[in-house]
PDB file of N, CA and C in Angstrom:
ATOM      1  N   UNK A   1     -25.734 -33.084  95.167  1.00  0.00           N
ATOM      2  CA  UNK A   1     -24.944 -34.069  95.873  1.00  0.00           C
ATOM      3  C   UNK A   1     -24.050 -34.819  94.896  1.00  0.00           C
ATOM      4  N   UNK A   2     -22.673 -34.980  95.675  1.00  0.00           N
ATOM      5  CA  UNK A   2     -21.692 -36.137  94.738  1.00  0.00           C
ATOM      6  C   UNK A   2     -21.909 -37.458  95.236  1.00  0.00           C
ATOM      7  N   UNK A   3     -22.584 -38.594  93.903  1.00  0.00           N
ATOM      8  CA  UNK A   3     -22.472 -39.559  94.333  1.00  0.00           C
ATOM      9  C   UNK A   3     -21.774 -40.485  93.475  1.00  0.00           C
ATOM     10  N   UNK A   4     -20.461 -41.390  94.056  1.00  0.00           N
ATOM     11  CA  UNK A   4     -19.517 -41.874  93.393  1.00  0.00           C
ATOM     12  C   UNK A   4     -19.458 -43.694  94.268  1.00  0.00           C
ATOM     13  N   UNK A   5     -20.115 -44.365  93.157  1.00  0.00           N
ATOM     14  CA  UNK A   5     -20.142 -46.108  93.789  1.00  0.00           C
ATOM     15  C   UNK A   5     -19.422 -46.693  92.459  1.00  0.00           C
ATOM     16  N   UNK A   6     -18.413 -47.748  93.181  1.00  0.00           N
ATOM     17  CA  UNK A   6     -18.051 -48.481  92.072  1.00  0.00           C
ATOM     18  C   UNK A   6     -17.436 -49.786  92.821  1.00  0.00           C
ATOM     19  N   UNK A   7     -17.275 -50.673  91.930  1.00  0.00           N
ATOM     20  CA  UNK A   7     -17.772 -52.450  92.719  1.00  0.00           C
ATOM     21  C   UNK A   7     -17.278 -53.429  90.880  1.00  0.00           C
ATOM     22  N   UNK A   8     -16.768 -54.577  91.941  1.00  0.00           N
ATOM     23  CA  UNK A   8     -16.014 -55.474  91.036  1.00  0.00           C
ATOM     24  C   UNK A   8     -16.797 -56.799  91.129  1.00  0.00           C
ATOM     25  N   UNK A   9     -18.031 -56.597  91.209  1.00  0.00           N
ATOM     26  CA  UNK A   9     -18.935 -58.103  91.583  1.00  0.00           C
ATOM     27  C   UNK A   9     -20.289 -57.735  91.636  1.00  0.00           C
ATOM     28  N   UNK A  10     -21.049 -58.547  91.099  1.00  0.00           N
ATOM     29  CA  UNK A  10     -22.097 -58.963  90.219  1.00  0.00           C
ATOM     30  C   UNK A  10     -22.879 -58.634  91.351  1.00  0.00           C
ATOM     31  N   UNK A  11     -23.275 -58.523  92.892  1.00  0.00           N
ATOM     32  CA  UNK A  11     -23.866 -57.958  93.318  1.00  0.00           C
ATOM     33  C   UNK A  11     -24.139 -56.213  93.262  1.00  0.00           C
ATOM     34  N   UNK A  12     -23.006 -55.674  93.100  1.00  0.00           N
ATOM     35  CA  UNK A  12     -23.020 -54.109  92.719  1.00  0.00           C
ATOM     36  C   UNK A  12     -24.182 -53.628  91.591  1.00  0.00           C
ATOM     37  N   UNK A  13     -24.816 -54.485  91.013  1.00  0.00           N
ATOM     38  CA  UNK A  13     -25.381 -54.185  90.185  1.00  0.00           C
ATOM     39  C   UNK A  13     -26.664 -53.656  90.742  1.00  0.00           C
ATOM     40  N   UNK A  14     -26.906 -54.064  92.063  1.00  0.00           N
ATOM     41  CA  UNK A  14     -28.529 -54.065  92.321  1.00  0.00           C
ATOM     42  C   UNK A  14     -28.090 -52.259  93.021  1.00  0.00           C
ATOM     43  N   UNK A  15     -27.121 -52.148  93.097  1.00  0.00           N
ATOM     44  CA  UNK A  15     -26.687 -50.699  93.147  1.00  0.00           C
ATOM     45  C   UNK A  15     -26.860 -49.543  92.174  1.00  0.00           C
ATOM     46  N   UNK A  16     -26.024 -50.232  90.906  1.00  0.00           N
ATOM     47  CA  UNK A  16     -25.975 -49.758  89.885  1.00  0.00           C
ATOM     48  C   UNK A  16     -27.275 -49.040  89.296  1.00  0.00           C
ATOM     49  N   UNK A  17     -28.267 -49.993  89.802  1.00  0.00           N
ATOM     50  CA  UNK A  17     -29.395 -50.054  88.909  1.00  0.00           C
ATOM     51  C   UNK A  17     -30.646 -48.976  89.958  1.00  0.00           C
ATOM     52  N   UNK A  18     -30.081 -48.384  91.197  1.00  0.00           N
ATOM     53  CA  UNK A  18     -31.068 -47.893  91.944  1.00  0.00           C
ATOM     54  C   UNK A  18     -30.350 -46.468  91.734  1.00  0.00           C
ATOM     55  N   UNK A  19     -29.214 -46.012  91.461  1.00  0.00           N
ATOM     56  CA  UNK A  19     -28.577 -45.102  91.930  1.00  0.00           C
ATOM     57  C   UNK A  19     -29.351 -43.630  90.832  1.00  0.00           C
ATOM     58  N   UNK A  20     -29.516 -42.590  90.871  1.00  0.00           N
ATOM     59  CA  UNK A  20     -29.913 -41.742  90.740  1.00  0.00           C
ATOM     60  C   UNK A  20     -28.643 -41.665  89.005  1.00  0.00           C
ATOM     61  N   UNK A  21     -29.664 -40.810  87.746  1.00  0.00           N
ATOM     62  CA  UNK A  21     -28.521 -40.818  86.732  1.00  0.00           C
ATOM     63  C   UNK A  21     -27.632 -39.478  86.702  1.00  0.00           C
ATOM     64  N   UNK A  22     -27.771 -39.416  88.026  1.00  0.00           N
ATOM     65  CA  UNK A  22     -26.030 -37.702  87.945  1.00  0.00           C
ATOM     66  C   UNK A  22     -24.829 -38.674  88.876  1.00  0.00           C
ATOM     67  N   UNK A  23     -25.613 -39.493  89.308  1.00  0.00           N
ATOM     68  CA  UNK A  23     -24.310 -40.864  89.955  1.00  0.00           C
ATOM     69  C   UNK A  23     -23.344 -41.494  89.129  1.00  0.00           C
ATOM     70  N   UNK A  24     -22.213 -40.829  89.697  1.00  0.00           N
ATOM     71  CA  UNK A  24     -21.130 -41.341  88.580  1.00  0.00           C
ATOM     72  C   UNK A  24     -20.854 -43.404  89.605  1.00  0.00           C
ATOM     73  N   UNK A  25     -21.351 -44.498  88.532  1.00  0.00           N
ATOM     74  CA  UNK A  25     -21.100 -45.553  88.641  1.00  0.00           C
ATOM     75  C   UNK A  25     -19.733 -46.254  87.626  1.00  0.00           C
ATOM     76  N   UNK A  26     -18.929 -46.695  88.691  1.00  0.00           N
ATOM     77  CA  UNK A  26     -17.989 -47.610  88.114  1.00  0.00           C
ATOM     78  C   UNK A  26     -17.601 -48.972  88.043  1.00  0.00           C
ATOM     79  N   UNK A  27     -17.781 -49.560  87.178  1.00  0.00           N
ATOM     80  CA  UNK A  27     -17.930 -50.872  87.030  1.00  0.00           C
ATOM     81  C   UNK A  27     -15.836 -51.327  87.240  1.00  0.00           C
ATOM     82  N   UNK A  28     -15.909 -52.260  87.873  1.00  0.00           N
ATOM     83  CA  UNK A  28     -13.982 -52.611  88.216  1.00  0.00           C
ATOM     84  C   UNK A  28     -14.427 -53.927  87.237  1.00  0.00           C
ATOM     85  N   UNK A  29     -13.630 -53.505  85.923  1.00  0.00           N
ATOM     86  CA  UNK A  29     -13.778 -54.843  85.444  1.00  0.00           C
ATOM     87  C   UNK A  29     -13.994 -54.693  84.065  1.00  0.00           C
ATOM     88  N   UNK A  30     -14.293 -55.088  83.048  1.00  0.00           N
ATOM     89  CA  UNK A  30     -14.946 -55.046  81.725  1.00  0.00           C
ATOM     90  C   UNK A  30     -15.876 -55.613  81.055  1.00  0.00           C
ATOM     91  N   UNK A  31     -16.556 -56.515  82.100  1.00  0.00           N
ATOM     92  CA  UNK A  31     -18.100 -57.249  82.039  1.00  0.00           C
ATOM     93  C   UNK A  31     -19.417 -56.077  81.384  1.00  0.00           C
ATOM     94  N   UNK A  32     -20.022 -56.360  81.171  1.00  0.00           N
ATOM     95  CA  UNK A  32     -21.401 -55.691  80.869  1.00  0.00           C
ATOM     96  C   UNK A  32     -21.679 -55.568  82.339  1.00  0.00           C
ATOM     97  N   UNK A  33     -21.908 -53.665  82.346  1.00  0.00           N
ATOM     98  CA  UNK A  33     -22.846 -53.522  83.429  1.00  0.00           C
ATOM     99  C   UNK A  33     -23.554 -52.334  83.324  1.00  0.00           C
ATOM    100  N   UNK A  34     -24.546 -51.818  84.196  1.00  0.00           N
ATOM    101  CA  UNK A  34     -25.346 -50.896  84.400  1.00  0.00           C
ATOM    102  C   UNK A  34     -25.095 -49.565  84.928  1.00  0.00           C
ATOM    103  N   UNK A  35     -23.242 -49.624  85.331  1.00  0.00           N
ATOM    104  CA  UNK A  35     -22.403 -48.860  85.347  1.00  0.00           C
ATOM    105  C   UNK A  35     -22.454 -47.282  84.055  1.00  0.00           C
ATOM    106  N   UNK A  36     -22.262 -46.503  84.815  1.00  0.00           N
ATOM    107  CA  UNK A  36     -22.099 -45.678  83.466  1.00  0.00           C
ATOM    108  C   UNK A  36     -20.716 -45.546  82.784  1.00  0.00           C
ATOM    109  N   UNK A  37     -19.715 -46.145  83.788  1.00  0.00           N
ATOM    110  CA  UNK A  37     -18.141 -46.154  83.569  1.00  0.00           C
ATOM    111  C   UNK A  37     -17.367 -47.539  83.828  1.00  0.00           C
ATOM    112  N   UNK A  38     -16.411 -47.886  82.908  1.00  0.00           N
ATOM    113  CA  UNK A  38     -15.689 -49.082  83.338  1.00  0.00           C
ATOM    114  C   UNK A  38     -14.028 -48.953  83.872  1.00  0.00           C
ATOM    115  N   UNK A  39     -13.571 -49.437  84.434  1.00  0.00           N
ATOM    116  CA  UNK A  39     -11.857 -49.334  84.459  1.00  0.00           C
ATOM    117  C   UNK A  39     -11.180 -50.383  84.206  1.00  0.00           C
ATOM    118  N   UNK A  40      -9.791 -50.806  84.010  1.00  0.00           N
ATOM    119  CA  UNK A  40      -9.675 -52.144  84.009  1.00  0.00           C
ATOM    120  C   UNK A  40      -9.546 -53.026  85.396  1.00  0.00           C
ATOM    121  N   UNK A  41      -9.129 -52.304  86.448  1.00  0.00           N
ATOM    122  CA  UNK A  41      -8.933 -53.006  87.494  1.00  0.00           C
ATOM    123  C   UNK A  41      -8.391 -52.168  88.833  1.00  0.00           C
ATOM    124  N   UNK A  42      -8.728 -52.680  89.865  1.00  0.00           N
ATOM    125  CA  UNK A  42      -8.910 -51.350  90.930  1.00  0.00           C
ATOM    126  C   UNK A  42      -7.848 -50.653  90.726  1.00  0.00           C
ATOM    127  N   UNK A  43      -6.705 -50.679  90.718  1.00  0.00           N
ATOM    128  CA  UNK A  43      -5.327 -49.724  90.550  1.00  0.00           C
ATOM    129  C   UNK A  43      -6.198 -48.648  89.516  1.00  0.00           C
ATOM    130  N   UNK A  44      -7.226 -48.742  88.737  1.00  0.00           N
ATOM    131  CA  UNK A  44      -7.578 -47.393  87.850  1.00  0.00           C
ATOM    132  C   UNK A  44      -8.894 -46.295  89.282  1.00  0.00           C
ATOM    133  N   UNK A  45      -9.147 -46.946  89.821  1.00  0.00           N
ATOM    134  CA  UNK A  45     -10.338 -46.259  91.179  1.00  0.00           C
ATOM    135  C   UNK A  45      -9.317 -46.003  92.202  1.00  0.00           C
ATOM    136  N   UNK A  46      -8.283 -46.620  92.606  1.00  0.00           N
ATOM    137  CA  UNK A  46      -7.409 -45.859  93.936  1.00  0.00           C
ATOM    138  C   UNK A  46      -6.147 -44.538  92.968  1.00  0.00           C
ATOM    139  N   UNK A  47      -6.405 -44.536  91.940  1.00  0.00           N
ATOM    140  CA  UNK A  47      -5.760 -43.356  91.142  1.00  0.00           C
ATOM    141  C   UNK A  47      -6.414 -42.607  90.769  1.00  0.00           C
ATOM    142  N   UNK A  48      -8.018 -42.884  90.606  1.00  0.00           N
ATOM    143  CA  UNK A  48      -8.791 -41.726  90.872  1.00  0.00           C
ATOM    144  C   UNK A  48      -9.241 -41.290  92.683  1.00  0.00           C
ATOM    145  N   UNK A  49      -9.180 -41.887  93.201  1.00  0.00           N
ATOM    146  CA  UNK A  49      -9.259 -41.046  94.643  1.00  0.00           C
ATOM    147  C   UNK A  49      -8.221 -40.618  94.862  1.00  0.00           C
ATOM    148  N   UNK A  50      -7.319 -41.124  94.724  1.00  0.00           N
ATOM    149  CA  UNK A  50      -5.831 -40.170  94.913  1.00  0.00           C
ATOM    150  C   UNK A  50      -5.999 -38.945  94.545  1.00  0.00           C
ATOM    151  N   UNK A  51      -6.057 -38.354  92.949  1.00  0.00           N
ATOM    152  CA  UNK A  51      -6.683 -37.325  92.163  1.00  0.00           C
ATOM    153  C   UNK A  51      -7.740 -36.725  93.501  1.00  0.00           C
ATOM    154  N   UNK A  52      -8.603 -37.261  93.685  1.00  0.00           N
ATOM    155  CA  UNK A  52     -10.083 -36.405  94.681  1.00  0.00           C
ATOM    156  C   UNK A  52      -9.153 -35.719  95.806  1.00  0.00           C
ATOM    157  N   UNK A  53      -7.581 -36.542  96.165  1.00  0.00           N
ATOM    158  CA  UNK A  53      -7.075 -36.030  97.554  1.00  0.00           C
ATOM    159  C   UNK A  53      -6.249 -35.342  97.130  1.00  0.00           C
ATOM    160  N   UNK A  54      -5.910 -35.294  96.111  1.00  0.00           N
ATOM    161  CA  UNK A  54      -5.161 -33.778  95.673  1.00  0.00           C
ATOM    162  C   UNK A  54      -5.633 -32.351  95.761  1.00  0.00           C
ATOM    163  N   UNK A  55      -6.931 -32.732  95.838  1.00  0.00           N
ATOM    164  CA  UNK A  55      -8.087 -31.265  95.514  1.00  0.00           C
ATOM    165  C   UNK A  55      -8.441 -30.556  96.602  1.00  0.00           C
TER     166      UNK A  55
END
Protein backbone atom coordinates (compact mmCIF):
# COMPACT_ATOMS: atom_id res chain seq x y z
CA UNK A 1 0.00 0.00 0.00
CA UNK A 2 0.90 3.84 -0.79
CA UNK A 3 0.71 5.79 2.16
CA UNK A 4 1.36 9.58 1.73
CA UNK A 5 0.25 12.14 4.99
CA UNK A 6 1.63 15.44 5.34
CA UNK A 7 0.35 18.42 7.74
CA UNK A 8 1.58 21.96 8.76
CA UNK A 9 0.50 21.77 12.57
CA UNK A 10 1.59 20.33 15.62
CA UNK A 11 -1.36 18.09 15.79
CA UNK A 12 -0.11 15.98 12.65
CA UNK A 13 2.29 14.64 14.76
CA UNK A 14 0.09 12.17 16.65
CA UNK A 15 -0.10 10.96 12.92
CA UNK A 16 3.29 11.08 12.22
CA UNK A 17 4.08 9.02 15.03
CA UNK A 18 1.39 6.03 14.34
CA UNK A 19 1.95 5.76 10.65
CA UNK A 20 3.62 2.54 9.50
CA UNK A 21 7.78 3.22 8.43
CA UNK A 22 7.18 2.60 4.35
CA UNK A 23 4.74 5.86 4.98
CA UNK A 24 6.13 8.53 3.20
CA UNK A 25 5.38 11.56 6.03
CA UNK A 26 5.68 15.24 5.25
CA UNK A 27 6.21 17.71 7.57
CA UNK A 28 4.90 21.58 5.74
CA UNK A 29 7.27 23.58 7.49
CA UNK A 30 10.86 23.27 8.99
CA UNK A 31 10.08 22.63 12.72
CA UNK A 32 11.37 19.34 14.20
CA UNK A 33 9.15 16.55 13.42
CA UNK A 34 8.53 12.85 13.30
CA UNK A 35 8.04 13.34 9.67
CA UNK A 36 10.43 11.45 7.55
CA UNK A 37 10.39 14.52 5.00
CA UNK A 38 10.22 18.33 5.25
CA UNK A 39 9.21 21.06 2.51
CA UNK A 40 9.27 24.62 2.90
CA UNK A 41 5.72 25.42 2.47
CA UNK A 42 2.61 23.93 0.85
CA UNK A 43 3.38 25.28 -2.79
CA UNK A 44 6.34 22.31 -2.37
CA UNK A 45 3.15 19.27 -1.61
CA UNK A 46 0.60 20.75 -4.38
CA UNK A 47 3.83 20.36 -6.88
CA UNK A 48 4.25 17.13 -5.76
CA UNK A 49 0.63 15.96 -6.41
CA UNK A 50 0.63 17.68 -9.51
CA UNK A 51 3.78 15.31 -10.45
CA UNK A 52 1.32 12.06 -8.97
CA UNK A 53 -1.34 13.61 -11.79
CA UNK A 54 0.95 13.50 -14.44
CA UNK A 55 1.42 9.69 -14.01
Amino acid sequence: DFILAAGDDWTDEDLFKVLPETAYSIKVGLSSSLARFNVINYKEIRKLLEEFDKK
